[in-house]
PDB file of N, CA and C in Angstrom:
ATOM      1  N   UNK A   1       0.845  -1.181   0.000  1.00  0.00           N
ATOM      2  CA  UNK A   1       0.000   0.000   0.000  1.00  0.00           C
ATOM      3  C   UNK A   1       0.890   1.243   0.000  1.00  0.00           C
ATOM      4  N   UNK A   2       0.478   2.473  -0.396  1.00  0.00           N
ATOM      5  CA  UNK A   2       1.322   2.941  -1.049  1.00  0.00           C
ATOM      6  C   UNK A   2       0.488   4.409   0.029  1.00  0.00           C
ATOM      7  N   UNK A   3       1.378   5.381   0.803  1.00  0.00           N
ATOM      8  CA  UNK A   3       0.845   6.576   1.743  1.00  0.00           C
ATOM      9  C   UNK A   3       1.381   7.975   0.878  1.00  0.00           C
ATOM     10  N   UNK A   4       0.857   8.487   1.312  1.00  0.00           N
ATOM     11  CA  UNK A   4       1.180   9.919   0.999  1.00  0.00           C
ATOM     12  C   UNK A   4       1.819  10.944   1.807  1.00  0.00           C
ATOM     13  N   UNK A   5       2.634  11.711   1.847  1.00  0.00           N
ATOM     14  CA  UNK A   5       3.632  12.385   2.745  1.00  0.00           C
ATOM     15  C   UNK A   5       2.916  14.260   1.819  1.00  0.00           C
ATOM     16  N   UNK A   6       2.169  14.856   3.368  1.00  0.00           N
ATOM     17  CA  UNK A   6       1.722  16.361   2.609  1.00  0.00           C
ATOM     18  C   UNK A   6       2.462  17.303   3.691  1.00  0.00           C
ATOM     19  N   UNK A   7       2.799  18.135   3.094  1.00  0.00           N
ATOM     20  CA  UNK A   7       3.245  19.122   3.975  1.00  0.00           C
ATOM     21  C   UNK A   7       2.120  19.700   5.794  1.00  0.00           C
ATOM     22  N   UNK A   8       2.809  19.511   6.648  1.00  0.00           N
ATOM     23  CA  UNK A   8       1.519  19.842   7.740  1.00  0.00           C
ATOM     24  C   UNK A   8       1.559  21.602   7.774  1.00  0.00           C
ATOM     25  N   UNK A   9       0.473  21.706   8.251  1.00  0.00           N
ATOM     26  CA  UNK A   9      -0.246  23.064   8.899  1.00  0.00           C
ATOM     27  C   UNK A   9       0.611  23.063  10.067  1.00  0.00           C
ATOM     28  N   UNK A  10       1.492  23.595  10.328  1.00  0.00           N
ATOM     29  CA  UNK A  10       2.856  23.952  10.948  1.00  0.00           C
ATOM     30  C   UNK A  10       2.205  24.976  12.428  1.00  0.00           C
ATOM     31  N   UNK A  11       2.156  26.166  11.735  1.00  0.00           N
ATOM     32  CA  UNK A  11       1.502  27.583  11.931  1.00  0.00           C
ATOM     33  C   UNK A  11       0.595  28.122  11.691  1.00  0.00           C
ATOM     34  N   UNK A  12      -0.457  28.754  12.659  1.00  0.00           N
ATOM     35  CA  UNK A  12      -1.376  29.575  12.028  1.00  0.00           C
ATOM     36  C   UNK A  12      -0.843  30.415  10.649  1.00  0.00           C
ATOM     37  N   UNK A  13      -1.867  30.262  10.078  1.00  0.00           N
ATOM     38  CA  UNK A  13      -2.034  31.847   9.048  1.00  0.00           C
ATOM     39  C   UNK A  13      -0.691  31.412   7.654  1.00  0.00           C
ATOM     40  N   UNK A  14      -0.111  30.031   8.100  1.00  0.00           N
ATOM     41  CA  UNK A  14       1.344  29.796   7.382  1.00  0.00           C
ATOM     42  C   UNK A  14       0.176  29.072   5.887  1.00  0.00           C
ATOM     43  N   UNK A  15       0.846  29.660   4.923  1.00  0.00           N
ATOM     44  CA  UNK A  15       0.143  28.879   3.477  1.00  0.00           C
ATOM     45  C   UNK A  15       1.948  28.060   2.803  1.00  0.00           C
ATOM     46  N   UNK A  16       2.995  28.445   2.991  1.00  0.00           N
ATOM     47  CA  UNK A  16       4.105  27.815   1.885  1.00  0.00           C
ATOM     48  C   UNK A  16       5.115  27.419   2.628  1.00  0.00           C
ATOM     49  N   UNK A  17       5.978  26.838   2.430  1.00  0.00           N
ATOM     50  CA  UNK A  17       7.455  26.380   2.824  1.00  0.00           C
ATOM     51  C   UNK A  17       8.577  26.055   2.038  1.00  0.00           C
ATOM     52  N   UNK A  18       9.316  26.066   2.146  1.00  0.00           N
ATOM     53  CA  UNK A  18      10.616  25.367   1.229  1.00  0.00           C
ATOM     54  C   UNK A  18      11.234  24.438   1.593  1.00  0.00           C
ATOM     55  N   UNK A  19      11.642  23.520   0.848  1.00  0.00           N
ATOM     56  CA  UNK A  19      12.257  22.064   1.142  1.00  0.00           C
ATOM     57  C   UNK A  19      13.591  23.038   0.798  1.00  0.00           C
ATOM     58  N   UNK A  20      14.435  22.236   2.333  1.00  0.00           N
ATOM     59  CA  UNK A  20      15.823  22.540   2.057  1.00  0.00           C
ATOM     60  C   UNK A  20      16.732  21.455   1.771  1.00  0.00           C
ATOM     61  N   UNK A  21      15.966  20.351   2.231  1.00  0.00           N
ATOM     62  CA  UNK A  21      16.892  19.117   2.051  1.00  0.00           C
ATOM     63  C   UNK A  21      16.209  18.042   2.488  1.00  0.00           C
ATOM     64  N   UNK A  22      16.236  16.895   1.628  1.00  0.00           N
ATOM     65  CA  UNK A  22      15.861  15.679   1.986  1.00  0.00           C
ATOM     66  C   UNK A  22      16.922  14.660   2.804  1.00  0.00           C
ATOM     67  N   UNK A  23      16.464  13.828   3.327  1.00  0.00           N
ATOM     68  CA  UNK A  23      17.188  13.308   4.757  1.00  0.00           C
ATOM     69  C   UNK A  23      17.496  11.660   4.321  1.00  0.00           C
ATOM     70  N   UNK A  24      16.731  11.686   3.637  1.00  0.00           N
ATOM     71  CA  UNK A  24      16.498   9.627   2.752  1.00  0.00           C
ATOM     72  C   UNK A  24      16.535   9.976   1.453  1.00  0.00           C
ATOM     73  N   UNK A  25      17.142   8.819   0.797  1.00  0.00           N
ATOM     74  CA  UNK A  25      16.695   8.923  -0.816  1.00  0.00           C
ATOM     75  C   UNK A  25      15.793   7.531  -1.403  1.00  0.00           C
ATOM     76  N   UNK A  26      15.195   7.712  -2.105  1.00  0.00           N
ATOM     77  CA  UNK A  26      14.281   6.860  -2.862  1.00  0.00           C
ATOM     78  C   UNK A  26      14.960   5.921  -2.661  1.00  0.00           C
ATOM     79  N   UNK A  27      14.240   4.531  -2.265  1.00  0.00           N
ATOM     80  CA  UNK A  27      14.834   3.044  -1.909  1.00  0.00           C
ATOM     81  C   UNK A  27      14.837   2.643  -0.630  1.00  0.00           C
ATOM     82  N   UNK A  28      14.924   4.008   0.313  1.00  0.00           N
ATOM     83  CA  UNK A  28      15.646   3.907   1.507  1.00  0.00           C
ATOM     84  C   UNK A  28      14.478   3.295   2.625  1.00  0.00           C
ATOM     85  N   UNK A  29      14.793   2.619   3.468  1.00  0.00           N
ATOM     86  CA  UNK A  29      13.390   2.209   4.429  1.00  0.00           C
ATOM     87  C   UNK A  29      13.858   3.784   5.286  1.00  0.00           C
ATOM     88  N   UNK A  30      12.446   3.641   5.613  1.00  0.00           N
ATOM     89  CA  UNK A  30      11.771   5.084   7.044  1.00  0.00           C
ATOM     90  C   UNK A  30      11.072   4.177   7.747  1.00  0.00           C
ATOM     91  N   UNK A  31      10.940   5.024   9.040  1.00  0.00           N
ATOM     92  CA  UNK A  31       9.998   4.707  10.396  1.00  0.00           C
ATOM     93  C   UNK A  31       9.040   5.485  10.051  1.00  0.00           C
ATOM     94  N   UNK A  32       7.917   5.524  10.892  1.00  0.00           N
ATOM     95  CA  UNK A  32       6.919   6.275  11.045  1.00  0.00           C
ATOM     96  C   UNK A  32       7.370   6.936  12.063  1.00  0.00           C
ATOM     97  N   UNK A  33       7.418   8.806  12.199  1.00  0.00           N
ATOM     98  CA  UNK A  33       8.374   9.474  13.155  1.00  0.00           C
ATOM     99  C   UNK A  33       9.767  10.158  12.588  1.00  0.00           C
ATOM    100  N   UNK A  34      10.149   9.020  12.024  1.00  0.00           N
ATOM    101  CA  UNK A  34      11.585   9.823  11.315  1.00  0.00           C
ATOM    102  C   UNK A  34      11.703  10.868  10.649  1.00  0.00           C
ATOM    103  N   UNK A  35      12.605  12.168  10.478  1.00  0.00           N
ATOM    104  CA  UNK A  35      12.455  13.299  10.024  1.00  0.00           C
ATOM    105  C   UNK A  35      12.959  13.310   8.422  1.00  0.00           C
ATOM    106  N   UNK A  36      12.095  12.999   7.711  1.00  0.00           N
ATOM    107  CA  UNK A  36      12.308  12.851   5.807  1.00  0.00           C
ATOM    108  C   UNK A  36      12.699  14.116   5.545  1.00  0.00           C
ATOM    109  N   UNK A  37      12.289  15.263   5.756  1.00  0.00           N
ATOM    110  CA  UNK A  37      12.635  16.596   4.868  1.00  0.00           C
ATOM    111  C   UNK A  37      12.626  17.543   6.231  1.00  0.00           C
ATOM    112  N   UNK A  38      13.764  18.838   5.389  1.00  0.00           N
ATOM    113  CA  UNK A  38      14.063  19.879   6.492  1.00  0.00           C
ATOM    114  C   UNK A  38      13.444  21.004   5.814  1.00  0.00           C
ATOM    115  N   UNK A  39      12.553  21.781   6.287  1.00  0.00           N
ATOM    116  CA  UNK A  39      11.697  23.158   5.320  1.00  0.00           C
ATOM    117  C   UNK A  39      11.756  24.054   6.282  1.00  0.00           C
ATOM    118  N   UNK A  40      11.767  25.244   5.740  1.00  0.00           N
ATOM    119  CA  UNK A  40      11.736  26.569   6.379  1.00  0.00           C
ATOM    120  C   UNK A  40      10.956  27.304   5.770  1.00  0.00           C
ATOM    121  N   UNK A  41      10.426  28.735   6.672  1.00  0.00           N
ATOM    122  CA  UNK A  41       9.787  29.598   6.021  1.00  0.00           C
ATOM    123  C   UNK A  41      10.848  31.162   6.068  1.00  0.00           C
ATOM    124  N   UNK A  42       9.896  31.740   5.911  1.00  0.00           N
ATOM    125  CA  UNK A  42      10.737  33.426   5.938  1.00  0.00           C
ATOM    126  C   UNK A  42      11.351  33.171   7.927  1.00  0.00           C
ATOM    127  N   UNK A  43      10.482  32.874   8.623  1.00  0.00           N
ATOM    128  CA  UNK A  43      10.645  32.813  10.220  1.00  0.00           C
ATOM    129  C   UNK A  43      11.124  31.538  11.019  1.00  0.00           C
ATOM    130  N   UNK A  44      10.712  30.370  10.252  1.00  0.00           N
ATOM    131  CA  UNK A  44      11.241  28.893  10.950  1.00  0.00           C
ATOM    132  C   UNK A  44      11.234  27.675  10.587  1.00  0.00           C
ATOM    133  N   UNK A  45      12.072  27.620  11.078  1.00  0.00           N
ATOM    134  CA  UNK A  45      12.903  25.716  10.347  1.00  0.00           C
ATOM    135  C   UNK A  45      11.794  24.448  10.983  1.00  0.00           C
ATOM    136  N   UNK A  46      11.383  23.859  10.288  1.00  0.00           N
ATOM    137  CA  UNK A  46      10.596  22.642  10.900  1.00  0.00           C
ATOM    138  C   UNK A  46      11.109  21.170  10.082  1.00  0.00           C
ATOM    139  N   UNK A  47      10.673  20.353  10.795  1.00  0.00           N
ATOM    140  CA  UNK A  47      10.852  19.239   9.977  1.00  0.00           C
ATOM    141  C   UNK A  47       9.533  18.438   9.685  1.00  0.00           C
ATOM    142  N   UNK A  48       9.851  17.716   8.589  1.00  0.00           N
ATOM    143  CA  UNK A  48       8.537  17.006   8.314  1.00  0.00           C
ATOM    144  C   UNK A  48       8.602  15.709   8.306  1.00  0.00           C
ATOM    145  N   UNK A  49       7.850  14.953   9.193  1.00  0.00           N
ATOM    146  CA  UNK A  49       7.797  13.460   9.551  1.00  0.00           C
ATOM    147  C   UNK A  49       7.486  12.699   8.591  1.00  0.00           C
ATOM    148  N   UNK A  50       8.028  11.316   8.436  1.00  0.00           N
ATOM    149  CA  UNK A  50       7.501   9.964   7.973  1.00  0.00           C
ATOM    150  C   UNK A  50       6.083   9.982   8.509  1.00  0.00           C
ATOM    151  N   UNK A  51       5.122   9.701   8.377  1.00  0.00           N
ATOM    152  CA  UNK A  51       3.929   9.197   8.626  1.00  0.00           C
ATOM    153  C   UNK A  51       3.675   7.960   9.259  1.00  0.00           C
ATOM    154  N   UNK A  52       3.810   6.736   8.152  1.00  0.00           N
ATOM    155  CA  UNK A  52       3.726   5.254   7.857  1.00  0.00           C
ATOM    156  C   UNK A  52       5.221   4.742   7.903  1.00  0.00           C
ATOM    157  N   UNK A  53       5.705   3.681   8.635  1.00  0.00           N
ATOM    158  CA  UNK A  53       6.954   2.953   8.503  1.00  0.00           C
ATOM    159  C   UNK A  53       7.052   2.311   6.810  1.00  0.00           C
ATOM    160  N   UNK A  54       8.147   2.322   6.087  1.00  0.00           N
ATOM    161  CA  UNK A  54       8.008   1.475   5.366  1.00  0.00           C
ATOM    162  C   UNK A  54       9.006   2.516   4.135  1.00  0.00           C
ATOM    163  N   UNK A  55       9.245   2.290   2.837  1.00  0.00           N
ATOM    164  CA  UNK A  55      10.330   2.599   1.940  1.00  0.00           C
ATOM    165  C   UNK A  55      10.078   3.828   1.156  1.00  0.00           C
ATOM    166  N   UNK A  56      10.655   4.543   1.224  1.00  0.00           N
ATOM    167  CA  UNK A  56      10.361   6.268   0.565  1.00  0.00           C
ATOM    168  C   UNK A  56      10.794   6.094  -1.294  1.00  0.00           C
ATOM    169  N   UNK A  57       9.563   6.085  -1.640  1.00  0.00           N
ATOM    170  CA  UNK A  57       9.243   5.197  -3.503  1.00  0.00           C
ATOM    171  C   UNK A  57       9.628   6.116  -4.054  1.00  0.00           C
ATOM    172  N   UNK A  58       9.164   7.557  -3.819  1.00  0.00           N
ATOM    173  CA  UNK A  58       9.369   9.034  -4.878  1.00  0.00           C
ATOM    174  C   UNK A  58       9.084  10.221  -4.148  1.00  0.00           C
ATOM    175  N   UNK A  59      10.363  10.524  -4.272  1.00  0.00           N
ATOM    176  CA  UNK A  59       9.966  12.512  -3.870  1.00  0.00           C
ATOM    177  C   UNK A  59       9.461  13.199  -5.413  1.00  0.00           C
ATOM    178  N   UNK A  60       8.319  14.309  -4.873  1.00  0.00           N
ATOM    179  CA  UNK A  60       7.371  14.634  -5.948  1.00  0.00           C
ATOM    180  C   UNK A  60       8.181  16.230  -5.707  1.00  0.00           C
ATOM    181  N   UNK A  61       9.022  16.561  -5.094  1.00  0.00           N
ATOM    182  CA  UNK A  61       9.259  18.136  -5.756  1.00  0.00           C
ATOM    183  C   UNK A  61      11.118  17.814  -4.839  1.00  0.00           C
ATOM    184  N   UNK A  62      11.567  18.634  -5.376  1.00  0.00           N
ATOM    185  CA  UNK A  62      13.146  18.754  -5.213  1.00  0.00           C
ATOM    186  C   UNK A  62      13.565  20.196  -3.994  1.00  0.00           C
ATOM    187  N   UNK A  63      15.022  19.569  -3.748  1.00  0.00           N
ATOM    188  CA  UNK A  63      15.306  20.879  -2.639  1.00  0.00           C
ATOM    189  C   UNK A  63      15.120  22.001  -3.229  1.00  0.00           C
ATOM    190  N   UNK A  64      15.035  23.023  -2.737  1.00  0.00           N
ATOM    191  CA  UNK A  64      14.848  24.440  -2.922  1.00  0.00           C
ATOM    192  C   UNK A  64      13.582  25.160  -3.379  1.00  0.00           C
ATOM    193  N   UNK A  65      12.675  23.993  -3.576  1.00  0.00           N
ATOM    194  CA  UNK A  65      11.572  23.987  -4.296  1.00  0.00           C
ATOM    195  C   UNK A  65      10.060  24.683  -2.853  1.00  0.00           C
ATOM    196  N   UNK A  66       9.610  25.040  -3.530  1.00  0.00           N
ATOM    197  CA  UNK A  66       8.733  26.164  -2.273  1.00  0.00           C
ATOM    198  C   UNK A  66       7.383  25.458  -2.893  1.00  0.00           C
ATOM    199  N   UNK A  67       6.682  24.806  -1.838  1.00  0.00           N
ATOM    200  CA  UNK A  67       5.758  23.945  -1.562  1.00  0.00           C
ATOM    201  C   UNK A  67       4.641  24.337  -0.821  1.00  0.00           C
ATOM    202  N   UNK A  68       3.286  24.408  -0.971  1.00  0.00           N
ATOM    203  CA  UNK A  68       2.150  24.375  -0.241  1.00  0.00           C
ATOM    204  C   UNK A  68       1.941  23.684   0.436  1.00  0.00           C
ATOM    205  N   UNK A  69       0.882  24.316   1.599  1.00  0.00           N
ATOM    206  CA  UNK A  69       0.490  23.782   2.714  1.00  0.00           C
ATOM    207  C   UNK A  69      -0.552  22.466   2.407  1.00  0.00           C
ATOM    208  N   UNK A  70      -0.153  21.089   2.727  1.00  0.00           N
ATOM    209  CA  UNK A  70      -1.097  20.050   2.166  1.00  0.00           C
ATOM    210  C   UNK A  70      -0.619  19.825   0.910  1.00  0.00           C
ATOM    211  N   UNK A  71      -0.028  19.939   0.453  1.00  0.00           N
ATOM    212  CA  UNK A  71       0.923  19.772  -0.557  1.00  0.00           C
ATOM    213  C   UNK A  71       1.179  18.056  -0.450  1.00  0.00           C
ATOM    214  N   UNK A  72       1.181  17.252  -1.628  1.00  0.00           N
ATOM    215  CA  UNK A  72       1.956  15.724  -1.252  1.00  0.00           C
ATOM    216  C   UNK A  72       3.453  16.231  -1.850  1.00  0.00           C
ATOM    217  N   UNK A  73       4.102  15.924  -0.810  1.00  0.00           N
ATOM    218  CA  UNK A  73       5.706  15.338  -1.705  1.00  0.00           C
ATOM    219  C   UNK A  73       6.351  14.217  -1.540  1.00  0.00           C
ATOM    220  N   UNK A  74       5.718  13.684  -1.043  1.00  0.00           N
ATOM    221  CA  UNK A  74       6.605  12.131  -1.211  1.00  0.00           C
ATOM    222  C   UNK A  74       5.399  10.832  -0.996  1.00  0.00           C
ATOM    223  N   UNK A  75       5.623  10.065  -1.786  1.00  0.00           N
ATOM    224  CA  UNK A  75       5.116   8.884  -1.262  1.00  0.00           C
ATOM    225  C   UNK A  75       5.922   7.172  -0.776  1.00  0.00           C
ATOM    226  N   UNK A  76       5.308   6.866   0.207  1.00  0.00           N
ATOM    227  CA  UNK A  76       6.087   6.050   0.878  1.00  0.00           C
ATOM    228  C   UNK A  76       5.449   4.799   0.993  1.00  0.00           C
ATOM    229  N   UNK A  77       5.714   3.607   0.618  1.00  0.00           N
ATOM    230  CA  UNK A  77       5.225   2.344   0.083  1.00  0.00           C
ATOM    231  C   UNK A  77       5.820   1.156   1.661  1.00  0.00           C
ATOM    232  N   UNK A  78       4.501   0.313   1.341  1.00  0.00           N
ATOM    233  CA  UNK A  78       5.049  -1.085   2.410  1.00  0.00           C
ATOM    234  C   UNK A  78       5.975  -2.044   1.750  1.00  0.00           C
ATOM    235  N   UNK A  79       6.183  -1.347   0.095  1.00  0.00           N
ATOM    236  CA  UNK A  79       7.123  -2.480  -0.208  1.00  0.00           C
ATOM    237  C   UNK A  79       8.386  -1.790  -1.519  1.00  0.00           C
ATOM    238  N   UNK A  80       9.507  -1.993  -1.110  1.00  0.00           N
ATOM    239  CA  UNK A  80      10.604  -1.032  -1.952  1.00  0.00           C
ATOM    240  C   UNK A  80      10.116  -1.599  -3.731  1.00  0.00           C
ATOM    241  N   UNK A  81      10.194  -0.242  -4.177  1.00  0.00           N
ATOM    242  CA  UNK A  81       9.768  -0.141  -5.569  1.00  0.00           C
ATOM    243  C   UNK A  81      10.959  -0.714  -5.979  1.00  0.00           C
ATOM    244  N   UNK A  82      10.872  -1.330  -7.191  1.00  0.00           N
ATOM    245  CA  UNK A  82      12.134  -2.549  -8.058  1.00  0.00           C
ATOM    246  C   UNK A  82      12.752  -1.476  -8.622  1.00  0.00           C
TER     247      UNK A  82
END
C-alpha cells in the first residue's frame, strides 16, 4: 500500500514552505516518526515526519523547491519499488 507524505499546517495563518533538504533517498526504508525533509519559512525551520513505517518510492518536488500547505511530496510504500 502505497501513503502519501503532505506538507503539515505547521503555523497559524502559514500557506508555503521550502524544502531545504531531503534526509532519505528513494529506496531507503523510514519509520513512522523519522524526520524525511528539512523546510523553512521566511521565520522557521521545521521538519517534516515519515507518517507510515516502510520505503520512501518518490519525492514529488526537489530541494529548494517552495511547496504548499497540504501539498503531497513524497510517497512512501510497504514495499521497496524494483
Amino acid at each position: 500500500m502505497k501513503y502519501e507524505v503532505k506538507v503539515p499546517l505547521f503555523a497559524e495563518g502559514a500557506t508555503k514552505i521550502k524544502i531545504q533538504q531531503w534526509l532519505f533517498e528513494v529506496g531507503d526504508p523510514v519509520k513512522a516518526g523519522d524526520n524525511l525533509v528539512e523546510a523553512t519559512t521566511d521565520k522557521i525551520s521545521i521538519n517534516i515526519e515519515v507518517p507510515k513505517s516502510g520505503f520512501l518510492v518518490e519525492k514529488l518536488v526537489e530541494e529548494d523547491e517552495t511547496v504548499l500547505i497540504d501539498q503531497v511530496i513524497a510517497i512512501i510504500s510497504d514495499e521497496k519499488a524494483d
